[in-house]
C-alpha atoms as a PDB file:
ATOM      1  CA  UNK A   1      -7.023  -4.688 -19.193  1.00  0.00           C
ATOM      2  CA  UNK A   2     -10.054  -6.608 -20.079  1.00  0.00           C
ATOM      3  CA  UNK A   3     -10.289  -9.552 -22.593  1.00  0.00           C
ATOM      4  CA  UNK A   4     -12.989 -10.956 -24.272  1.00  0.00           C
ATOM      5  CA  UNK A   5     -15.325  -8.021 -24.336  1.00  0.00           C
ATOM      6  CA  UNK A   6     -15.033  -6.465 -21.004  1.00  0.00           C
ATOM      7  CA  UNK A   7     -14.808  -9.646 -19.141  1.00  0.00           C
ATOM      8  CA  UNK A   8     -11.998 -10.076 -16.753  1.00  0.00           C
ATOM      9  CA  UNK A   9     -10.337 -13.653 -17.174  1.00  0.00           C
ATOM     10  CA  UNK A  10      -8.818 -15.720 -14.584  1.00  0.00           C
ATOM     11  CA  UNK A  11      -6.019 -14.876 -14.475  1.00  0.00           C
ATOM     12  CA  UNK A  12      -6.375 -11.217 -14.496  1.00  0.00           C
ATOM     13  CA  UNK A  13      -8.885 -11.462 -11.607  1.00  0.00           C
ATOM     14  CA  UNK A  14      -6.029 -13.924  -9.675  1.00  0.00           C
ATOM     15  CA  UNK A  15      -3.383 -10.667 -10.739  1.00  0.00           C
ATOM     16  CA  UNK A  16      -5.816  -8.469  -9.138  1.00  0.00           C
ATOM     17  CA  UNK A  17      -6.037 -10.383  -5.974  1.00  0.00           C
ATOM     18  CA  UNK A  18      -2.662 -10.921  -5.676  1.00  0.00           C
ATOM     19  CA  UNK A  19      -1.903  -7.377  -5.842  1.00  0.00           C
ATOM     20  CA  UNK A  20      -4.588  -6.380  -3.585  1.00  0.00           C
ATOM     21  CA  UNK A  21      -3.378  -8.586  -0.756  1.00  0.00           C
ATOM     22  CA  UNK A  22       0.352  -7.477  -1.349  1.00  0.00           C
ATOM     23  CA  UNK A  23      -0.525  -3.967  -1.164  1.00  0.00           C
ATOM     24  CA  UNK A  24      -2.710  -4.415   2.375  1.00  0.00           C
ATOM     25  CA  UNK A  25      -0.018  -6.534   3.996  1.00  0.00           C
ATOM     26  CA  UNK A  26       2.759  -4.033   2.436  1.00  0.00           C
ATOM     27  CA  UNK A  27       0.716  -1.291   3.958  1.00  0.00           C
ATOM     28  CA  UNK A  28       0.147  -2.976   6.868  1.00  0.00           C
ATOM     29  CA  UNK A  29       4.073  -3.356   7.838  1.00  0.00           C
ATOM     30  CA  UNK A  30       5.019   0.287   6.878  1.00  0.00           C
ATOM     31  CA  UNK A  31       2.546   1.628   9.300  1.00  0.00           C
ATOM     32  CA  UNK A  32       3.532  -0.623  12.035  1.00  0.00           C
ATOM     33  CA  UNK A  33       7.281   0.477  11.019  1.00  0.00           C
ATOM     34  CA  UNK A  34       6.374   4.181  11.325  1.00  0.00           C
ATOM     35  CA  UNK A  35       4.024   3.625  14.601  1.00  0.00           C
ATOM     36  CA  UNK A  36       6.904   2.048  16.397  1.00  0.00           C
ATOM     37  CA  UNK A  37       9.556   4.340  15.340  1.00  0.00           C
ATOM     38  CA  UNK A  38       7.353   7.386  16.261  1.00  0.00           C
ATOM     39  CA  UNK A  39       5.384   6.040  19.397  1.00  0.00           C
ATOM     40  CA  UNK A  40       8.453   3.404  20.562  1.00  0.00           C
ATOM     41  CA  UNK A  41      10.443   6.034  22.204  1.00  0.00           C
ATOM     42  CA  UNK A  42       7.253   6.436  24.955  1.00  0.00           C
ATOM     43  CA  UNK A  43       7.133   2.913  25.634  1.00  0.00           C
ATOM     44  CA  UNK A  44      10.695   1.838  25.963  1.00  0.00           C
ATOM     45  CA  UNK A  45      12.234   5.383  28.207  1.00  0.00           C
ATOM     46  CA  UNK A  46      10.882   6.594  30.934  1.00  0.00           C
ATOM     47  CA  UNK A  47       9.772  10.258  28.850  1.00  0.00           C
ATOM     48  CA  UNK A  48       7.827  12.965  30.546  1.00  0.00           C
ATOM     49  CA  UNK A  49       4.196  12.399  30.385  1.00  0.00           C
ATOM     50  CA  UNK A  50       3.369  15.761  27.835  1.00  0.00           C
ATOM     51  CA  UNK A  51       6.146  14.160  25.707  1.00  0.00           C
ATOM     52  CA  UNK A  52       4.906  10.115  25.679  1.00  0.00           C
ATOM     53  CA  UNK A  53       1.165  11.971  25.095  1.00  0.00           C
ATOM     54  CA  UNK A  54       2.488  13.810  22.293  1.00  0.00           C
ATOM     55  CA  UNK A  55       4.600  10.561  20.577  1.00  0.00           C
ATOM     56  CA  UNK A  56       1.173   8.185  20.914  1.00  0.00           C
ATOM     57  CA  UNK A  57      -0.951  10.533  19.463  1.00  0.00           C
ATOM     58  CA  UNK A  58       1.402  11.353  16.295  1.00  0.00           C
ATOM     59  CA  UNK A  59       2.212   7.943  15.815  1.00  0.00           C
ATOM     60  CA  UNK A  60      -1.497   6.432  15.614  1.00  0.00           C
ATOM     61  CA  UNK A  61      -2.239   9.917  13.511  1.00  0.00           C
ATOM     62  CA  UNK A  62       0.498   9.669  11.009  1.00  0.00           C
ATOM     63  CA  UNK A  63       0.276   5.637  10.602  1.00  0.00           C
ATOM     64  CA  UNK A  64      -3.369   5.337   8.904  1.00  0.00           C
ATOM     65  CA  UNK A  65      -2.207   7.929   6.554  1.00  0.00           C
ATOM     66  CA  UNK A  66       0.354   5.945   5.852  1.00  0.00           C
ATOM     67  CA  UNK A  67      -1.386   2.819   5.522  1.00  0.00           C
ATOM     68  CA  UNK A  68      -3.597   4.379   2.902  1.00  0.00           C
ATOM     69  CA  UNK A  69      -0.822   5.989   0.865  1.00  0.00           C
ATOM     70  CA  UNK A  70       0.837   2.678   0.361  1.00  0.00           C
ATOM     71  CA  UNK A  71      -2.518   1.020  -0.690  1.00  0.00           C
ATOM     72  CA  UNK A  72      -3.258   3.813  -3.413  1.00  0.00           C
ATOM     73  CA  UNK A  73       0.193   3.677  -4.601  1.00  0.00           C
ATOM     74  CA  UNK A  74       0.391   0.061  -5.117  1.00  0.00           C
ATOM     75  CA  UNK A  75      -2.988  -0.074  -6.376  1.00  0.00           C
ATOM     76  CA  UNK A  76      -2.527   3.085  -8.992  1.00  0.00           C
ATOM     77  CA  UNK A  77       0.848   1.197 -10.365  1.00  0.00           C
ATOM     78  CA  UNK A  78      -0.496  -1.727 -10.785  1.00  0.00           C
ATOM     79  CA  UNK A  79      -3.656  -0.627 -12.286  1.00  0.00           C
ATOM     80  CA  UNK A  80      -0.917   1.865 -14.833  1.00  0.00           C
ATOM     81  CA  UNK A  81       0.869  -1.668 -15.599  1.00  0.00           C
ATOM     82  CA  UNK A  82      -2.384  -3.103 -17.336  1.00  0.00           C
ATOM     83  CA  UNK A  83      -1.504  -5.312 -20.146  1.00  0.00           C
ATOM     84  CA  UNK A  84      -1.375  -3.191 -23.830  1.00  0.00           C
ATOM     85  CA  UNK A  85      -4.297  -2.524 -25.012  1.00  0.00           C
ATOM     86  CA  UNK A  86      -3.168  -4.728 -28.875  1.00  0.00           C
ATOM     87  CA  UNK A  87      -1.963  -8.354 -27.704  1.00  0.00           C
ATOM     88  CA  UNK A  88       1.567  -9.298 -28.727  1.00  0.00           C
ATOM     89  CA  UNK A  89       2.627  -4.966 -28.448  1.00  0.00           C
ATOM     90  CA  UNK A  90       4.889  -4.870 -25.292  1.00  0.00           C
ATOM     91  CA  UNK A  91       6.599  -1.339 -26.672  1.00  0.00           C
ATOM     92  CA  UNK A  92       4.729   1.910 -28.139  1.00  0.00           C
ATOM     93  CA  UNK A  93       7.673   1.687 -30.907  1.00  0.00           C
ATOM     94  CA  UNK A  94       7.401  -1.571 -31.884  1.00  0.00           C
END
């Protein structure tokens, strides 16, 4: 993944960011998407008040869990998709 001895060029350090940002805003929308389908119910019907509890506390539980899971996965794949380790080799077979 590194060139030049270790060193990280330009653009690989630009890659880097770009994925890291993608993967935080990615993240960011699936929790939201989970928090509102889970906790949404309590906020838009009139639900008993054990029930809206229960919905509010298992949607801001499940949706930082969720928010990290999408991070590490985007991370982990796009640290796996690292340029070959010979330049000019795209396939194992070649």
């Amino acid at each position: 993944m590194y060139a030049h001895g270790g060193r990280r060029t330009r653009a690989e350090r630009d890659a880097a960011t770009v994925e890291i940002g993608y993967a935080l805003v990615s993240a960011a929308f699936a929790a939201a998407v989970l928090f509102g389908a889970v906790a949404g119910p309590a906020f838009l019907f009139d639900l008993p008040g054990a029930v809206a509890t229960v919905l509010l506390r298992l949607g801001t539980a499940v949706a930082p869990v969720v928010f990290m899971a999408r991070v590490i996965s985007v991370l982990v794949r796009f640290r796996q998709s690292a340029q070959p380790s010979q330049p000019g080799r795209t396939n194992p077979d070649s």
